[in-house]
N, C-alpha and C. Protein backbone atom coordinates (compact mmCIF):
# COMPACT_ATOMS: atom_id res chain seq x y z
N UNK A 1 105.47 276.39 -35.76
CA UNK A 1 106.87 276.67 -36.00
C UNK A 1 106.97 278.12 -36.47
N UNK A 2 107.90 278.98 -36.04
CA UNK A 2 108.15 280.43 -36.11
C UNK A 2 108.80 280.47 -37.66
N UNK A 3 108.51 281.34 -37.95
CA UNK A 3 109.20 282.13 -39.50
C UNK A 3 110.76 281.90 -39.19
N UNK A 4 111.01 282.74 -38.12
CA UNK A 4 112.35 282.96 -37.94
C UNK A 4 113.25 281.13 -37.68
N UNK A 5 112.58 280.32 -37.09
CA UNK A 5 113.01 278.58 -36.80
C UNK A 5 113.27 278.28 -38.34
N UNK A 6 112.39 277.97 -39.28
CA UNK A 6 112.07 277.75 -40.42
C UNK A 6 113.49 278.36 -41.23
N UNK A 7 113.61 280.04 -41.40
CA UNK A 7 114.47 280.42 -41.76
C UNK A 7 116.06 280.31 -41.51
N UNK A 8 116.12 279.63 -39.95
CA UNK A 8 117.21 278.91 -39.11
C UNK A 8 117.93 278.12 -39.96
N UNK A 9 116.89 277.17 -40.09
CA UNK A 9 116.79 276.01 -40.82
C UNK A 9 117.48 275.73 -42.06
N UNK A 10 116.41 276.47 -43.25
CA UNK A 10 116.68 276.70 -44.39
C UNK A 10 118.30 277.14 -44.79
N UNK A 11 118.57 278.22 -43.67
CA UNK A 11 119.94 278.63 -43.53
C UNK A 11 121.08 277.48 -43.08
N UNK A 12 121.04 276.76 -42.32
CA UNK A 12 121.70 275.93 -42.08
C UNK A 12 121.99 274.47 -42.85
N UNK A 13 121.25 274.22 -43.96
CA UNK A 13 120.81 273.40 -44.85
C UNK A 13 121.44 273.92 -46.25
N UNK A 14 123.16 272.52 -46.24
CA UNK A 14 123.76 272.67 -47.75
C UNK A 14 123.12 272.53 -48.99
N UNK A 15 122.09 271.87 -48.70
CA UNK A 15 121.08 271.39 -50.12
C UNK A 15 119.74 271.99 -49.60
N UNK A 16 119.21 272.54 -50.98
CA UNK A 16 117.91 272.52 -51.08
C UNK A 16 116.96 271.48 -51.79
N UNK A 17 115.55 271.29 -51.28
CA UNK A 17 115.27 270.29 -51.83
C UNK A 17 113.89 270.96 -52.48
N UNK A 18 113.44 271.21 -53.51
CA UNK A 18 112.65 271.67 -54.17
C UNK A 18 111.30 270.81 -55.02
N UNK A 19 110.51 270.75 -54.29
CA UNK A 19 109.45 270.15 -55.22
C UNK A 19 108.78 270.43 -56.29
N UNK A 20 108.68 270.50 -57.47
CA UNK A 20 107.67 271.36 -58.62
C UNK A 20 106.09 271.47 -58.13
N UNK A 21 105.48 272.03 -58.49
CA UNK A 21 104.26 272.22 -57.43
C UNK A 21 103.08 270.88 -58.84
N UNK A 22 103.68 270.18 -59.86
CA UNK A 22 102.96 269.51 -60.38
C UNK A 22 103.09 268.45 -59.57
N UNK A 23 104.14 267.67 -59.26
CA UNK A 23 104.50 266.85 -58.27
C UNK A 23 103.54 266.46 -57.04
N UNK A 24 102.89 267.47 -56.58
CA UNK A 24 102.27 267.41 -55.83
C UNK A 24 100.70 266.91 -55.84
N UNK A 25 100.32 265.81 -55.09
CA UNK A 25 99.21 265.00 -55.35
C UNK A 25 98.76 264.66 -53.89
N UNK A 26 97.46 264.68 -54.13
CA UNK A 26 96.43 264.43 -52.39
C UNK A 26 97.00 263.24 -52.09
N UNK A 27 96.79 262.95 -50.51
CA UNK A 27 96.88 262.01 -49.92
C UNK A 27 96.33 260.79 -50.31
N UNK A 28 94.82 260.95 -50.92
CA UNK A 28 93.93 259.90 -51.18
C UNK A 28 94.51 259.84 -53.21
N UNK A 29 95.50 260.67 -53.51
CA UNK A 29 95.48 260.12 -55.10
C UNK A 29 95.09 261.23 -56.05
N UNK A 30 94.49 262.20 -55.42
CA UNK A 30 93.76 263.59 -56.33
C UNK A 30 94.78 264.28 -56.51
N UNK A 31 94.40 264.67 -58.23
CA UNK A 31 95.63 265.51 -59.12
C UNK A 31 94.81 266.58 -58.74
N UNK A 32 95.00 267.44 -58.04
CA UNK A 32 94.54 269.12 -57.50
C UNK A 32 95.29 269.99 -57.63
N UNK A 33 95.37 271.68 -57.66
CA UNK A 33 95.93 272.31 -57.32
C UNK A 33 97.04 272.70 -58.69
N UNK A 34 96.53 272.79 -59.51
CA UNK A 34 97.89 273.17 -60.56
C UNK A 34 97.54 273.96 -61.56
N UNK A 35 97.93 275.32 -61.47
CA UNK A 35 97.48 276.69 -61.97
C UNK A 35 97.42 276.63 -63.73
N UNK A 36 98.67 275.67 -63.86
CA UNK A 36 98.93 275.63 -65.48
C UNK A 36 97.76 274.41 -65.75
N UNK A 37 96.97 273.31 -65.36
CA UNK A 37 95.71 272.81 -66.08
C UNK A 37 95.71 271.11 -65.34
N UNK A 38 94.47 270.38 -65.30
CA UNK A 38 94.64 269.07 -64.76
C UNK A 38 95.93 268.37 -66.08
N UNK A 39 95.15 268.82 -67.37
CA UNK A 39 95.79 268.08 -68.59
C UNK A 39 97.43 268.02 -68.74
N UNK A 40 98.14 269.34 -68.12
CA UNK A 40 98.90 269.61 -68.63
C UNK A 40 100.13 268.89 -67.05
N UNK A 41 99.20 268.76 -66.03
CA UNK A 41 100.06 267.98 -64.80
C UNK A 41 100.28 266.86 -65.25
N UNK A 42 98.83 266.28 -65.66
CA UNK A 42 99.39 264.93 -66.26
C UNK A 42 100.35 264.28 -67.40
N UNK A 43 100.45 265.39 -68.09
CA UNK A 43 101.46 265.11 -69.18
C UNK A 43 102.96 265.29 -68.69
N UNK A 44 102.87 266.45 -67.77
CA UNK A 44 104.58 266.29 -66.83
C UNK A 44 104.57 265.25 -66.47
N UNK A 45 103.70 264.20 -65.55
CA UNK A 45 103.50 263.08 -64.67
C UNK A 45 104.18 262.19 -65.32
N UNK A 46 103.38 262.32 -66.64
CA UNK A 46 103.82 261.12 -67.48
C UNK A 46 105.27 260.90 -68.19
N UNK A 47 105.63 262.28 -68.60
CA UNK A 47 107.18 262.40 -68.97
C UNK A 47 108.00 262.30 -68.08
N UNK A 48 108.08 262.24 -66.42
CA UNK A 48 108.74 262.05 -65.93
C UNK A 48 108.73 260.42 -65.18
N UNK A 49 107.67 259.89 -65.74
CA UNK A 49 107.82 258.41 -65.28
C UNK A 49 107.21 258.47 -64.14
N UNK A 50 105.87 259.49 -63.69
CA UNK A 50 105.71 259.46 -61.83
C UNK A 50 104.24 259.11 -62.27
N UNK A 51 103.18 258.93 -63.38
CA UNK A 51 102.32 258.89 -63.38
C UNK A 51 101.63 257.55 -62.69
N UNK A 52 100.55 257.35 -62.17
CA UNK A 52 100.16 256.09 -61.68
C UNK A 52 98.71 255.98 -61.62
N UNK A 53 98.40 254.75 -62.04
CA UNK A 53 96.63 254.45 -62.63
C UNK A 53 95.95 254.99 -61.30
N UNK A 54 95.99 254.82 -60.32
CA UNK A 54 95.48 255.47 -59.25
C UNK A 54 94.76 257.05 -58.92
N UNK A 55 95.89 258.08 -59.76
CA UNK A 55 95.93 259.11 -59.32
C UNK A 55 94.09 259.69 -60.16
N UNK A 56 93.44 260.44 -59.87
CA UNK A 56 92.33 260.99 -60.27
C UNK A 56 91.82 261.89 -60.24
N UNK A 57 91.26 262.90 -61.27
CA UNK A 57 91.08 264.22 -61.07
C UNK A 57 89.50 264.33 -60.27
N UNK A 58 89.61 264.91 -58.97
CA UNK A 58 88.17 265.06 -58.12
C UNK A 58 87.71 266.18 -58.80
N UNK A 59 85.99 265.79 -58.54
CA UNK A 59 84.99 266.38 -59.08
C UNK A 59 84.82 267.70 -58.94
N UNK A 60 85.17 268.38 -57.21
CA UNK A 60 84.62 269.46 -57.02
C UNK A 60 86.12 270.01 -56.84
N UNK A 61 86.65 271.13 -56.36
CA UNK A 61 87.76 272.15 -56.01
C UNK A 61 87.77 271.76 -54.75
N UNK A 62 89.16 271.32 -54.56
CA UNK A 62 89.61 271.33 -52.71
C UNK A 62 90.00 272.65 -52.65
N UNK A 63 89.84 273.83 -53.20
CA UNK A 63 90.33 274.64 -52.82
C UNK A 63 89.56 275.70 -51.65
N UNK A 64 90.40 276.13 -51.23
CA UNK A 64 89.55 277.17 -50.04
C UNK A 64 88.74 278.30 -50.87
């Protein structure tokens, strides 16, 4: 998909829909990816009622 489609898009769209980037959790359940700390995702998780026994911090970095 082109920059410019995307930006089409975005433009044509009354609402935005914004995810917090803590929010965000692997496919398989892994709390990854969150600059401010594993500890500190999970404590948003939990104040917002999204936490779930499932979710688990993996061993190594999915990161590139």
């Amino acid at each position: 998909m082109s920059a410019q489609a995307v930006g089409f898009a975005v433009g044509r769209n009354e609402i935005s829909l914004i995810v917090p980037c803590h929010r965000v959790v692997g496919t398989n359940g892994s709390l990854a990816g969150y600059a401010g700390g594993i500890d500190k995702k999970i404590t948003f998780l939990k104040l917002e009622g999204a936490y779930k026994n499932e979710y688990f911090i993996p061993k190594h970095s999915t990161a590139p």
